[in-house]
Protein backbone atom coordinates (compact mmCIF):
# COMPACT_ATOMS: atom_id res chain seq x y z
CA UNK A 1 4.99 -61.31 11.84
CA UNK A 2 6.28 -57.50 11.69
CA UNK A 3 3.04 -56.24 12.86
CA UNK A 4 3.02 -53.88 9.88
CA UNK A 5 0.63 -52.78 7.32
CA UNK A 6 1.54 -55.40 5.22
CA UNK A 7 0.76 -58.33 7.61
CA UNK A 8 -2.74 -56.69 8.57
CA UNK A 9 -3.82 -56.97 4.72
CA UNK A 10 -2.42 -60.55 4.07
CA UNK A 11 -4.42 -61.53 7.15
CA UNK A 12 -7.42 -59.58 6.12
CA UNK A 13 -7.28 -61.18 2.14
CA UNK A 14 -6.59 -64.63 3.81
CA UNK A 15 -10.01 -63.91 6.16
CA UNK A 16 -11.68 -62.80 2.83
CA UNK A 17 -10.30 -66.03 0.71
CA UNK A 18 -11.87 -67.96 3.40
CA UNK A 19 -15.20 -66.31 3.59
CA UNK A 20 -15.77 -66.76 -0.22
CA UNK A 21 -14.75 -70.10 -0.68
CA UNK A 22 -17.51 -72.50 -0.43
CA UNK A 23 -15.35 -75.38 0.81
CA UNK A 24 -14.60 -73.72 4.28
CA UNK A 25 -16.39 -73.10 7.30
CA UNK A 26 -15.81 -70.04 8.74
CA UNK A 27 -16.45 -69.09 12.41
CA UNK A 28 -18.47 -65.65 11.61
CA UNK A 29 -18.18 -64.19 15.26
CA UNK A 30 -14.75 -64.71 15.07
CA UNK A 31 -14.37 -62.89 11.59
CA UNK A 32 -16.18 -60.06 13.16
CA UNK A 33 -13.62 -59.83 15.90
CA UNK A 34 -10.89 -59.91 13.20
CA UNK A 35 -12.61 -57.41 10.99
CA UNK A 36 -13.47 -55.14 13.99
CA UNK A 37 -10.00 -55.22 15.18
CA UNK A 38 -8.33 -54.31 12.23
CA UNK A 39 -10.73 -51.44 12.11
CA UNK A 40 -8.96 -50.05 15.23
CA UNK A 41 -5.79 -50.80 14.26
CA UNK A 42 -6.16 -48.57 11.01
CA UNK A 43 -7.93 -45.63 12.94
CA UNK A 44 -5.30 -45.93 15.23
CA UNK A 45 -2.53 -45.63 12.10
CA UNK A 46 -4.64 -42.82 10.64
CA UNK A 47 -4.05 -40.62 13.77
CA UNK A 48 -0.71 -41.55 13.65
CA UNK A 49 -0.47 -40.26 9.95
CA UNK A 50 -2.32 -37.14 10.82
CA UNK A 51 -0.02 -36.46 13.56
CA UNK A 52 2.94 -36.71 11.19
CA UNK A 53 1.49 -34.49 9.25
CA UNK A 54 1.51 -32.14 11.86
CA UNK A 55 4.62 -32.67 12.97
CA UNK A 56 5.87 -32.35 9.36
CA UNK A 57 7.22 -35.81 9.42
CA UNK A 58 9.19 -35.79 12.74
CA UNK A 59 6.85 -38.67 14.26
CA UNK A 60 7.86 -42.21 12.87
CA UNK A 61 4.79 -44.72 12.45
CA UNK A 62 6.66 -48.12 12.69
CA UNK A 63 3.18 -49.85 11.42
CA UNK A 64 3.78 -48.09 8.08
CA UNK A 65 7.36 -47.32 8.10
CA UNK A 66 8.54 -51.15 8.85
CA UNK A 67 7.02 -52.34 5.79
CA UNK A 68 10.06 -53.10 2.88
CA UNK A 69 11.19 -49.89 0.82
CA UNK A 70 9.53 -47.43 3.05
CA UNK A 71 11.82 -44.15 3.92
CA UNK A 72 11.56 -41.79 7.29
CA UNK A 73 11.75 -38.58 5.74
CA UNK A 74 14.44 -36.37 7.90
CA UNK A 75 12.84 -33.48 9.82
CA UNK A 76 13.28 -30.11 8.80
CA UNK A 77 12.75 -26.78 11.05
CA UNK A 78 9.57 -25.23 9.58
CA UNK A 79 10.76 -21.46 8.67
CA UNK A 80 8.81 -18.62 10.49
CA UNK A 81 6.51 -16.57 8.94
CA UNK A 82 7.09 -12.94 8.39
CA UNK A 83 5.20 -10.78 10.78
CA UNK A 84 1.96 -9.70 9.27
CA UNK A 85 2.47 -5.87 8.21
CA UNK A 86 0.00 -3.28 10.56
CA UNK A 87 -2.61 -1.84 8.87
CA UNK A 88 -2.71 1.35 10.60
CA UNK A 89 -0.22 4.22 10.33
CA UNK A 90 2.31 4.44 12.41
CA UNK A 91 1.42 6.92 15.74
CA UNK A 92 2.44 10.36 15.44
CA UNK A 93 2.83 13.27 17.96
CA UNK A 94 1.31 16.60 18.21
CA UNK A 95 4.18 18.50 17.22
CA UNK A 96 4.56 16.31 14.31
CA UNK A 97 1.05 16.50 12.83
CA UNK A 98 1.05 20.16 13.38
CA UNK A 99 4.17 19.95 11.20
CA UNK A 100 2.20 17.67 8.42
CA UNK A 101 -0.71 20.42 8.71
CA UNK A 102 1.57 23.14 8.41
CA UNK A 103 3.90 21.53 5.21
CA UNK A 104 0.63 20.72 3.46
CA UNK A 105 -0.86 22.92 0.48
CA UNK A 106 0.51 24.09 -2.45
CA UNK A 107 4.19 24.57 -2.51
CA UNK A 108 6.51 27.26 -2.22
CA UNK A 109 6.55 27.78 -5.29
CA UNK A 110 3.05 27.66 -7.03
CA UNK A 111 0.97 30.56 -8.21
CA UNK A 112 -1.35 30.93 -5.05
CA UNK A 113 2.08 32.05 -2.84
CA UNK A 114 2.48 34.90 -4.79
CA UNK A 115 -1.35 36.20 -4.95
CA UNK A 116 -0.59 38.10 -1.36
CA UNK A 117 2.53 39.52 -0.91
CA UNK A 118 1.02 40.83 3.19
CA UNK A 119 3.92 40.20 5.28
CA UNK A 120 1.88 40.63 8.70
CA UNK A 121 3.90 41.62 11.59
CA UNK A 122 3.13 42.11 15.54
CA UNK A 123 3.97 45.10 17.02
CA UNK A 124 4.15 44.89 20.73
C-alpha cells in the first residue's frame, strides 16, 4: 500500500462491497471507524490542496501526487503587481501655484488682452 488516494478509495469501495452484500457480516463499529477515518484523511488532503493553491503549486501532496500519471507542476515566481496609481495630484508649492494662478486665463493672445492697453507703472 502507497498510502495514496487511490488505496483510500479501493479500501472504501471494498468496505462498501461488503456492506451491500447480503452474504457478509460486517462489524458496523468498525466500518464507522473506517469511514470516520477516511473522513480525516480527506480533510486533511483538502488543506493540503488549498495550501497549494496558495503556494501556487510549490507544496507537493504525496497522497495525491504518488498516485500513477500524476505531475508536480514546477514553481514559478508570481510577478509583482504594479503599484496602484495615487489618486490625488501630485503636491505643489506656493511659488508654483501662484505660477498656475498667474498662467491661467485667456491667452496672450485672445481678444480680452487687447480691451486695455493701461500699462500701470509705480512711481516712487
Amino acid at each position: 500500500m502507497n498510502n495514496n488516494v487511490q488505496d483510500l478509495r479501493d479500501i472504501l469501495f471494498d468496505q462498501l462491497r461488503n456492506l451491500v452484500d447480503p452474504t457478509k457480516t460486517v462489524d458496523l463499529a468498525l466500518a464507522g471507524m473506517v469511514n470516520e477515518t477516511a473522513q480525516t484523511i480527506i480533510n486533511s488532503a483538502k488543506v493540503e490542496v488549498e495550501a497549494a493553491k496558495v503556494m501556487k503549486g510549490a507544496l507537493s501532496i504525496p497522497f495525491i501526487e504518488s498516485q500513477e500519471g500524476c505531475q508536480e507542476r514546477p514553481y514559478s515566481e508570481p510577478k509583482p503587481a504594479p503599484a496602484p496609481a495615487s489618486p490625488l495630484p501630485a503636491p505643489i508649492t506656493a511659488a508654483e501655484k501662484e505660477e498656475a494662478v498667474l498662467a491661467s486665463g485667456p491667452g496672450p493672445n485672445h481678444p480680452w488682452r487687447k480691451m486695455s492697453a493701461r500699462v500701470h507703472r509705480i512711481r516712487g
